[in-house]
C-alpha atoms as a PDB file:
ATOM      1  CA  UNK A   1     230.171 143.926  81.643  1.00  0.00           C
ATOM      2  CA  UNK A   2     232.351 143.576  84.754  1.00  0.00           C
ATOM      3  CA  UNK A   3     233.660 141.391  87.570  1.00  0.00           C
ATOM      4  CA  UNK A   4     233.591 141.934  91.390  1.00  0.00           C
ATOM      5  CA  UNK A   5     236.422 139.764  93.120  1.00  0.00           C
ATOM      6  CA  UNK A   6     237.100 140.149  96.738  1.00  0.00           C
ATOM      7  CA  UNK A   7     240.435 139.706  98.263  1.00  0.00           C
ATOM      8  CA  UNK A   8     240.120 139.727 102.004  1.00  0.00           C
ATOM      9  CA  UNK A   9     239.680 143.866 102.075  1.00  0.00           C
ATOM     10  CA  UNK A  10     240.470 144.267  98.656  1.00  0.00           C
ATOM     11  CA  UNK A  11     237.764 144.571  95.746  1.00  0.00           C
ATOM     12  CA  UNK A  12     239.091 144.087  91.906  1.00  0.00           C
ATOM     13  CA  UNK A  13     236.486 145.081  89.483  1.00  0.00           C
ATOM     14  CA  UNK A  14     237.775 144.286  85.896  1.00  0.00           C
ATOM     15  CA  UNK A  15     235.858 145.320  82.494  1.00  0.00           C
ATOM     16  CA  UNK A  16     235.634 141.605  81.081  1.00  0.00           C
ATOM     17  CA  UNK A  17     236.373 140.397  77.272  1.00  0.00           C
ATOM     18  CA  UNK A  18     238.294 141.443  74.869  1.00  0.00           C
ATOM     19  CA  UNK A  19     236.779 144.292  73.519  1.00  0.00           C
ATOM     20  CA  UNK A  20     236.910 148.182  73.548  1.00  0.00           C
ATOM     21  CA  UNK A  21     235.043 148.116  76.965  1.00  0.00           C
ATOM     22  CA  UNK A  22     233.214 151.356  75.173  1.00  0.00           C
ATOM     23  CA  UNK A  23     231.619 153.029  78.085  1.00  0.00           C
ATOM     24  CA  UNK A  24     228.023 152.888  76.934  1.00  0.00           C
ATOM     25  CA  UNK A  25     224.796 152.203  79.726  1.00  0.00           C
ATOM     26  CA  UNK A  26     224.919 148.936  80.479  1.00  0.00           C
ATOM     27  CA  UNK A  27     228.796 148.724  81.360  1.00  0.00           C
ATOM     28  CA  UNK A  28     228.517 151.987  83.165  1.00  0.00           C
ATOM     29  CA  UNK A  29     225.497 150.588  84.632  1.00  0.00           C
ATOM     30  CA  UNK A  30     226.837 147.479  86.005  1.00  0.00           C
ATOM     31  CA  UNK A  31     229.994 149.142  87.235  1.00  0.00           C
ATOM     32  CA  UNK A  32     228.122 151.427  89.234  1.00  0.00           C
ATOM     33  CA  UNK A  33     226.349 148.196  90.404  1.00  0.00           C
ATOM     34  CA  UNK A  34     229.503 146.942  91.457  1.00  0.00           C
ATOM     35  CA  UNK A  35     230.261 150.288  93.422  1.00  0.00           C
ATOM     36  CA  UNK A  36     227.162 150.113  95.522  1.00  0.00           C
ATOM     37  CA  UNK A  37     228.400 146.220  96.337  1.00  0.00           C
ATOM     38  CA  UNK A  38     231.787 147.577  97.506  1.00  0.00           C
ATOM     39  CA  UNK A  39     230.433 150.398  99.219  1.00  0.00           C
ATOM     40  CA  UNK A  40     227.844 148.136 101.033  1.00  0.00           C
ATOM     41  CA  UNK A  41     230.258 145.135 101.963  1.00  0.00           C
ATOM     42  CA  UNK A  42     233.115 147.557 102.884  1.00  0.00           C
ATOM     43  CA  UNK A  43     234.946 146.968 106.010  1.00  0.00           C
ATOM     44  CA  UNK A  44     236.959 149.533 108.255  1.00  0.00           C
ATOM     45  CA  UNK A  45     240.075 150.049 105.896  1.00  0.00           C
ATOM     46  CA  UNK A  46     239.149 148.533 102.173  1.00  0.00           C
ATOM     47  CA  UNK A  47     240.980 149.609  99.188  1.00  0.00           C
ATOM     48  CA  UNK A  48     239.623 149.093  95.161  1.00  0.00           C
ATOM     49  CA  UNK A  49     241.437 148.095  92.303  1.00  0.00           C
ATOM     50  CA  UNK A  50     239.891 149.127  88.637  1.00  0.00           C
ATOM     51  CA  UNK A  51     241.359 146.648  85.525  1.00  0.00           C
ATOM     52  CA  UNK A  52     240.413 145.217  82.570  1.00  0.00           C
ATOM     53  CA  UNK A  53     241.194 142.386  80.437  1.00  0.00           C
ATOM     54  CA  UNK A  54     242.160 142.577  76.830  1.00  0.00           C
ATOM     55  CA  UNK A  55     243.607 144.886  74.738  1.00  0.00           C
ATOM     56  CA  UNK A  56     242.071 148.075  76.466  1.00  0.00           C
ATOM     57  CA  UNK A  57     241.507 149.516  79.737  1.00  0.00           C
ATOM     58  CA  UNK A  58     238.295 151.266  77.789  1.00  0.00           C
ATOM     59  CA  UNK A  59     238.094 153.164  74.704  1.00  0.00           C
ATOM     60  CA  UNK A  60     236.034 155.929  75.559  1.00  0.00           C
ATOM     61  CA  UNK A  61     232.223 155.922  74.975  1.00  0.00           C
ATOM     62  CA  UNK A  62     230.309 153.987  72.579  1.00  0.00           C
ATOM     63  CA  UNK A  63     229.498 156.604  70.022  1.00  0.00           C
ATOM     64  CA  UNK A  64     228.469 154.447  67.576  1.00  0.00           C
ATOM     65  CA  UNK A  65     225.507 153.752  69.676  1.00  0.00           C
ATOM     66  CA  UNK A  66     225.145 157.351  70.876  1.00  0.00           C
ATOM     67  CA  UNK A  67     225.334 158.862  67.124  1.00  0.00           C
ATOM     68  CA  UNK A  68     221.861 157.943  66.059  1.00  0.00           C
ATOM     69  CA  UNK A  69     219.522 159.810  68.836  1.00  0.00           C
ATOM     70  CA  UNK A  70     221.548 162.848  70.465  1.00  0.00           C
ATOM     71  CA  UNK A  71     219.464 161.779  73.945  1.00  0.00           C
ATOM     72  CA  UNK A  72     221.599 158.573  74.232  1.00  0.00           C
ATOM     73  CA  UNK A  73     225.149 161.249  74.862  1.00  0.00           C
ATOM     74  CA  UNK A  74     223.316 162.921  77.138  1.00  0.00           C
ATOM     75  CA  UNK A  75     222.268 159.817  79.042  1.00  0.00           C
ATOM     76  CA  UNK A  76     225.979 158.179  79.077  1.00  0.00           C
ATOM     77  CA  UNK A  77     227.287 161.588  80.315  1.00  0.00           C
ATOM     78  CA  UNK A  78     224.809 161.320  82.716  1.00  0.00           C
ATOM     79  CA  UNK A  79     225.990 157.818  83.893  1.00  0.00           C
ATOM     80  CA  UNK A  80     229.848 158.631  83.759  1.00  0.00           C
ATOM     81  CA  UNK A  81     229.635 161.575  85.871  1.00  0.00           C
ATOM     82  CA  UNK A  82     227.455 159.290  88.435  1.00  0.00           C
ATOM     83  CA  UNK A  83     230.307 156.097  88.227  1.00  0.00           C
ATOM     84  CA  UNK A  84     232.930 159.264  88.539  1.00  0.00           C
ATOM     85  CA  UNK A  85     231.086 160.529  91.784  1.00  0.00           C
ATOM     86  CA  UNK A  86     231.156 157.485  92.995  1.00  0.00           C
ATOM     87  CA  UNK A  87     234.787 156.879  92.506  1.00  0.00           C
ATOM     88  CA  UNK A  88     235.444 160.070  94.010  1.00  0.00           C
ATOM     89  CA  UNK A  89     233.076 159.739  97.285  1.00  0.00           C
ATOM     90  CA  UNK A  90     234.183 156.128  98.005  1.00  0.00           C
ATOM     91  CA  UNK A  91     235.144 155.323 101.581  1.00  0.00           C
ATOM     92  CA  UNK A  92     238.667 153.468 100.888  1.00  0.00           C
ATOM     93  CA  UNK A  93     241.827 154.346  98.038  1.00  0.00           C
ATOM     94  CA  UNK A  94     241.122 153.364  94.753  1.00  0.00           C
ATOM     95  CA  UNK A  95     243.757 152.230  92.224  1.00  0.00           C
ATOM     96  CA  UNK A  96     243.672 151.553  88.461  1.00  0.00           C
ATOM     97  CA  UNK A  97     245.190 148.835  87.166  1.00  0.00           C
ATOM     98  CA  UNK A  98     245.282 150.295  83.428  1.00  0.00           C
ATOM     99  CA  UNK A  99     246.468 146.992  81.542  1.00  0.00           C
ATOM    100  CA  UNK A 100     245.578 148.495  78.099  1.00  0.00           C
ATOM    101  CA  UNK A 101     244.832 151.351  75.835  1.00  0.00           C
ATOM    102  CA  UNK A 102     242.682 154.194  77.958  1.00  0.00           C
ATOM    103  CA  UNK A 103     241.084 157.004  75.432  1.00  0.00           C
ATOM    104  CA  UNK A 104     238.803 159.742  76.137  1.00  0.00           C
ATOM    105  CA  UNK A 105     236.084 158.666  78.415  1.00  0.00           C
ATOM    106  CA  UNK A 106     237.847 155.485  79.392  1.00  0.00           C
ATOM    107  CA  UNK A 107     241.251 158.489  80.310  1.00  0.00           C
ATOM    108  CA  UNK A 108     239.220 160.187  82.576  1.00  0.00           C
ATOM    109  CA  UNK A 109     237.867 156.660  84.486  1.00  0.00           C
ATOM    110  CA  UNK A 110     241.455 155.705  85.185  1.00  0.00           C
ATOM    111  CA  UNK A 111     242.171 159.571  86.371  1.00  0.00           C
ATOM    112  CA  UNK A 112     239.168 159.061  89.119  1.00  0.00           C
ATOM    113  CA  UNK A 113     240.881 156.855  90.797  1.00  0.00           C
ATOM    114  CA  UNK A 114     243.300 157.761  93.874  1.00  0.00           C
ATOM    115  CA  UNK A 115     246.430 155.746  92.140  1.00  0.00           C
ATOM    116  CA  UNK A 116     247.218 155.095  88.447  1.00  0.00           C
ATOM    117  CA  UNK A 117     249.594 151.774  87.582  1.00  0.00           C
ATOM    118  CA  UNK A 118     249.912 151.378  83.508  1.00  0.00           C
ATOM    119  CA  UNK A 119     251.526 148.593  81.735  1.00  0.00           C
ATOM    120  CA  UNK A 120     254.510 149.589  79.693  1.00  0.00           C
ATOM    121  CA  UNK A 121     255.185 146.845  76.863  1.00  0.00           C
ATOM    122  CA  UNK A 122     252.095 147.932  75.159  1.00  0.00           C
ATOM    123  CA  UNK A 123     249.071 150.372  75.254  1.00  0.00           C
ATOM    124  CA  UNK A 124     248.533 154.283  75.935  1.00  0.00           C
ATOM    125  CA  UNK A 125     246.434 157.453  77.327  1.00  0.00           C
ATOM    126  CA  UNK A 126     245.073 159.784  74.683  1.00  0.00           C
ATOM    127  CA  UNK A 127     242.779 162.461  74.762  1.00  0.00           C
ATOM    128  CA  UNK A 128     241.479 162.201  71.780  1.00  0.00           C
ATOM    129  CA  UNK A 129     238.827 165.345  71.353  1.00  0.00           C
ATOM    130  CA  UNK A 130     241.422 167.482  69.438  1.00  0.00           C
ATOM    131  CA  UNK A 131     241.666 164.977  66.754  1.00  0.00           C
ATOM    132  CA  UNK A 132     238.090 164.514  66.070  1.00  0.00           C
ATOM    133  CA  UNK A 133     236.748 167.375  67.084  1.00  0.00           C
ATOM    134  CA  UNK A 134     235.065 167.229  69.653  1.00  0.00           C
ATOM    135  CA  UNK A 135     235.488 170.118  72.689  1.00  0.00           C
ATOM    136  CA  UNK A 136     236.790 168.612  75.998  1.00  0.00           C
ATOM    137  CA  UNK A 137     233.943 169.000  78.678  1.00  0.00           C
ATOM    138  CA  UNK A 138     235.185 171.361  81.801  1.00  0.00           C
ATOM    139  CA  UNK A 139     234.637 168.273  84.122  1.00  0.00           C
ATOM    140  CA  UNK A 140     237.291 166.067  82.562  1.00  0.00           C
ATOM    141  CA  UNK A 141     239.744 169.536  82.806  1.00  0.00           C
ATOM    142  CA  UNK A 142     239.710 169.585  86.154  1.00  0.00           C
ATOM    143  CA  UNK A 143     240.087 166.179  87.113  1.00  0.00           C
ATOM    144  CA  UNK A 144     243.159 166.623  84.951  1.00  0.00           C
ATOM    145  CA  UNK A 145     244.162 170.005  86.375  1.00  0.00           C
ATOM    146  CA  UNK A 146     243.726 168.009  90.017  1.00  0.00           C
ATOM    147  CA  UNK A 147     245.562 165.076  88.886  1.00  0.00           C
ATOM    148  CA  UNK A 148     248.268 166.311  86.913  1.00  0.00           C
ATOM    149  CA  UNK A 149     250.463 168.993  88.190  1.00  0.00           C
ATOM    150  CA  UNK A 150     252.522 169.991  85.179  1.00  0.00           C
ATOM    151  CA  UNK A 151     251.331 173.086  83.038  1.00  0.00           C
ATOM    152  CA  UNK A 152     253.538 171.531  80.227  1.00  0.00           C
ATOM    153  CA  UNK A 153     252.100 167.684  80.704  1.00  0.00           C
ATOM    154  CA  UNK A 154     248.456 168.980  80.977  1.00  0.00           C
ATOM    155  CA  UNK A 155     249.128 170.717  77.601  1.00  0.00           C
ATOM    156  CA  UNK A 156     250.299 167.648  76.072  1.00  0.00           C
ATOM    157  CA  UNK A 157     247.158 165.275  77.284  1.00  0.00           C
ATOM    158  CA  UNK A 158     244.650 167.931  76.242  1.00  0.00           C
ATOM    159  CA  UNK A 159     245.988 170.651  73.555  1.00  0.00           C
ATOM    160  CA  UNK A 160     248.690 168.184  71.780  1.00  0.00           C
ATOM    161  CA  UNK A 161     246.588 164.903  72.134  1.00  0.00           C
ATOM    162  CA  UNK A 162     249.542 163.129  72.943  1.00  0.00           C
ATOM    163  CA  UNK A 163     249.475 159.094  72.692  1.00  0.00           C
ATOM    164  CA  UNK A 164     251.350 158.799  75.980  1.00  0.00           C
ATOM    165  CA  UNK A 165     252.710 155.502  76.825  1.00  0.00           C
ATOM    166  CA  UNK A 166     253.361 153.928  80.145  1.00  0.00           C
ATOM    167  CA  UNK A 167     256.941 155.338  80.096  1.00  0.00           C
ATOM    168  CA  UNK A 168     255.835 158.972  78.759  1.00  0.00           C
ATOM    169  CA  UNK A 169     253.290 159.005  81.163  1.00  0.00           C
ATOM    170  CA  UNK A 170     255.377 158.553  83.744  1.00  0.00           C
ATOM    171  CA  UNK A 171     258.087 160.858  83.365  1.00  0.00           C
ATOM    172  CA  UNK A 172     255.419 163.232  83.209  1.00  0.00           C
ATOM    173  CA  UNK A 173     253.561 162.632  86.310  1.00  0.00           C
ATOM    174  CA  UNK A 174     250.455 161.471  84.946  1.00  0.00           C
ATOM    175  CA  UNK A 175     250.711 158.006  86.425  1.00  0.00           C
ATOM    176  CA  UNK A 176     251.870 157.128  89.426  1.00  0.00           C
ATOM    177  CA  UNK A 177     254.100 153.744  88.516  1.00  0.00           C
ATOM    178  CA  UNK A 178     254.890 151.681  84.923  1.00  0.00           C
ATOM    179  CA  UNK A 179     254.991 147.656  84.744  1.00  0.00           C
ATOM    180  CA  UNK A 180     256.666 145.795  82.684  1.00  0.00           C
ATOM    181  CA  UNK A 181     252.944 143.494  81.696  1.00  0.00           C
ATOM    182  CA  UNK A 182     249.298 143.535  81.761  1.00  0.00           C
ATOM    183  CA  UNK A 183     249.655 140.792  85.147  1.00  0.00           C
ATOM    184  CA  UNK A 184     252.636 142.753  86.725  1.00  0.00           C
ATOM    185  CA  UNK A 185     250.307 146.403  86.613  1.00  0.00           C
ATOM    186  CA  UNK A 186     247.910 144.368  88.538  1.00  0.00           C
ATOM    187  CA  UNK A 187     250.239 142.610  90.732  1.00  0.00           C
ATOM    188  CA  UNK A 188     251.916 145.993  91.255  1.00  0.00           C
ATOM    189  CA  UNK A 189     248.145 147.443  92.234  1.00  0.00           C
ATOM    190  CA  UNK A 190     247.483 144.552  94.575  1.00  0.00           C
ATOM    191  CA  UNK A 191     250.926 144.792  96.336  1.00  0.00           C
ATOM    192  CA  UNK A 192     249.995 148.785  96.785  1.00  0.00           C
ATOM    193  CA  UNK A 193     246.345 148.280  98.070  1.00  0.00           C
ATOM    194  CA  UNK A 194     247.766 145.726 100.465  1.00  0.00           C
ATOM    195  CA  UNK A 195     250.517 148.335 101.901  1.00  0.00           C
ATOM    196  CA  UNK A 196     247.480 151.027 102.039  1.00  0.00           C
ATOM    197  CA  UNK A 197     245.011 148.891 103.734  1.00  0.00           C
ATOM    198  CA  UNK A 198     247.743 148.387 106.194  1.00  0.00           C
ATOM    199  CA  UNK A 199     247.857 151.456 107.129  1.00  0.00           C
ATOM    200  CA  UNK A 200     244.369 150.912 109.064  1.00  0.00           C
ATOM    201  CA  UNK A 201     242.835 154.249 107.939  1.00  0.00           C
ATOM    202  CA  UNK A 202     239.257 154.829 108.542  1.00  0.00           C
ATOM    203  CA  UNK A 203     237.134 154.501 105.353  1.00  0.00           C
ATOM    204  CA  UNK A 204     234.849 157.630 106.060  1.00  0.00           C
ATOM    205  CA  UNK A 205     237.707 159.674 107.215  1.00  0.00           C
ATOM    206  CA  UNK A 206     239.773 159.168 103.786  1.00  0.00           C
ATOM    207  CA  UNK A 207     236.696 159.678 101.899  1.00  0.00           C
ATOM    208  CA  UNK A 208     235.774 162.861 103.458  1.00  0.00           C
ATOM    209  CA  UNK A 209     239.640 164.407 102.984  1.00  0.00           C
ATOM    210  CA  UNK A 210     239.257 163.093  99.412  1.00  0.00           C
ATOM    211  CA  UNK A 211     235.950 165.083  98.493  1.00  0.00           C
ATOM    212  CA  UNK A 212     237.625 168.120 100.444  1.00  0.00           C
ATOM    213  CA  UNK A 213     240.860 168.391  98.846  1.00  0.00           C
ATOM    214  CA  UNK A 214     238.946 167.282  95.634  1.00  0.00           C
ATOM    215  CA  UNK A 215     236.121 169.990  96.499  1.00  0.00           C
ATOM    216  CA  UNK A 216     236.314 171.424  92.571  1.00  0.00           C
ATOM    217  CA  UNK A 217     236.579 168.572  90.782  1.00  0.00           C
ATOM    218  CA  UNK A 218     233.527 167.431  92.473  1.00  0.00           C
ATOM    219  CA  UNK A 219     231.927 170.611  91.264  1.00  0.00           C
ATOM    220  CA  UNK A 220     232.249 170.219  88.282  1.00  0.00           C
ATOM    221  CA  UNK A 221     231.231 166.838  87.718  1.00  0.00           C
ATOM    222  CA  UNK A 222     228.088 167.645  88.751  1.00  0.00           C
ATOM    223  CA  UNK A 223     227.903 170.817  87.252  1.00  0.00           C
ATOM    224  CA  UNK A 224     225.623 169.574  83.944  1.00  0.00           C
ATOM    225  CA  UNK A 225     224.947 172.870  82.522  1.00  0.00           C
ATOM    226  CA  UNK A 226     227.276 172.608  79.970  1.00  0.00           C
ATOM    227  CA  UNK A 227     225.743 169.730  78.665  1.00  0.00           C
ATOM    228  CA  UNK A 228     225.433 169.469  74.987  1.00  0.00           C
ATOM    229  CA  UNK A 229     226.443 167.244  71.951  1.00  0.00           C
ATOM    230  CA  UNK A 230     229.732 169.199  71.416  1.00  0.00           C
ATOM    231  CA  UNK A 231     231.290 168.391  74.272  1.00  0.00           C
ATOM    232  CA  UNK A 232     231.484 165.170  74.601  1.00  0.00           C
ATOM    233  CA  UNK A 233     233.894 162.392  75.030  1.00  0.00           C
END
């Protein structure tokens, strides 16, 4: 499940325990829960802050519930692409706090957002489709084309499945800063948020340059045709 905590115009929503935080429906449920809160209690210039406690930022889906009906995929692709439209349409910056390991499904979450802190003394990003084989759904490409400019990072998150670290990730422009612990990242994000929210920006105006210069990456998480038990996260 998840948290909503409100600091004067500043939402933190953090993935609570110390599990996985495998993206199955009811934590992809309740975060989208949490969305339509912070979209409804909003003010003028509001900024939002993804984290999670424990050992990961979120493993990715929860196939072991998926495996046994091919429906239940389906359905949590179905709820990740709504929770990534969300992200993506939301009237304010967003930031992830990434205070853990972020695989897969849980990769592309933390690449939705506007801003990416990572903690460096422990954890890592990793596509992990490559390595068990599984073919990487042309949705999560493009937020990674749209998120990562290098030709020769974007090979190493999707056709190397690198394990990047906070450090590796940095150096190649995947995230935006590295901290030094789990409580610094989210310092760091909080600090950040409070500079942006500052700034005094209308929330409808950034949202509507976001979903413009993000026009594609919308696309295609909403395209659903390709749809299908091979491609998933």
């Amino acid at each position: 499940m998840c948290t909503l905590e409100k600091r004067g115009n500043i939402f933190i929503l953090s993935l609570t325990g110390d599990g996985e935080h495998r993206l199955n429906p009811t934590l992809l449920n309740s975060i989208q829960s949490a969305l339509r809160r912070i979209r409804h209690e909003a003010t003028t210039s509001s900024a939002l802050i993804t984290t999670a406690h424990g050992k990961y930022f979120s493993n990715g889906f929860d196939l072991t519930w998926a495996q046994s009906r091919e429906d239940r995929m389906i359905l949590m692709d179905s709820l990740l692409r709504s929770v990534v439209s969300d992200l993506l349409s939301l009237p304010m910056p967003t930031l992830a706090a990434v205070t853990g390991h972020a695989s897969a499904a849980g990769y592309a979450l933390a690449l939705s957002h506007d801003y990416v802190l990572m903690r460096s003394d422990r954890g890592f990003l990793y596509m992990s489709e490559l390595d068990i084989k599984l073919v990487v759904p042309a949705w999560f490409v493009a937020i990674v084309d749209a998120k990562v400019g290098s030709p020769a990072a974007r090979r190493e998150i999707v056709m190397k499945a690198a394990k990047l670290t906070a450090n590796e990730a940095l150096r190649l422009g995947v995230i935006d800063s590295a901290h030094d612990t789990a409580e610094e990242t989210v310092e760091a994000a909080v600090a950040l948020a409070v500079d942006l929210v500052k700034r005094g920006w209308d929330g409808h105006v950034y949202g509507e340059n976001r979903k413009r210069f993000l026009t594609h990456v919308i696309q295609a998480v909403g395209d659903t045709t390709e749809r299908n038990t091979t491609s998933r996260l």
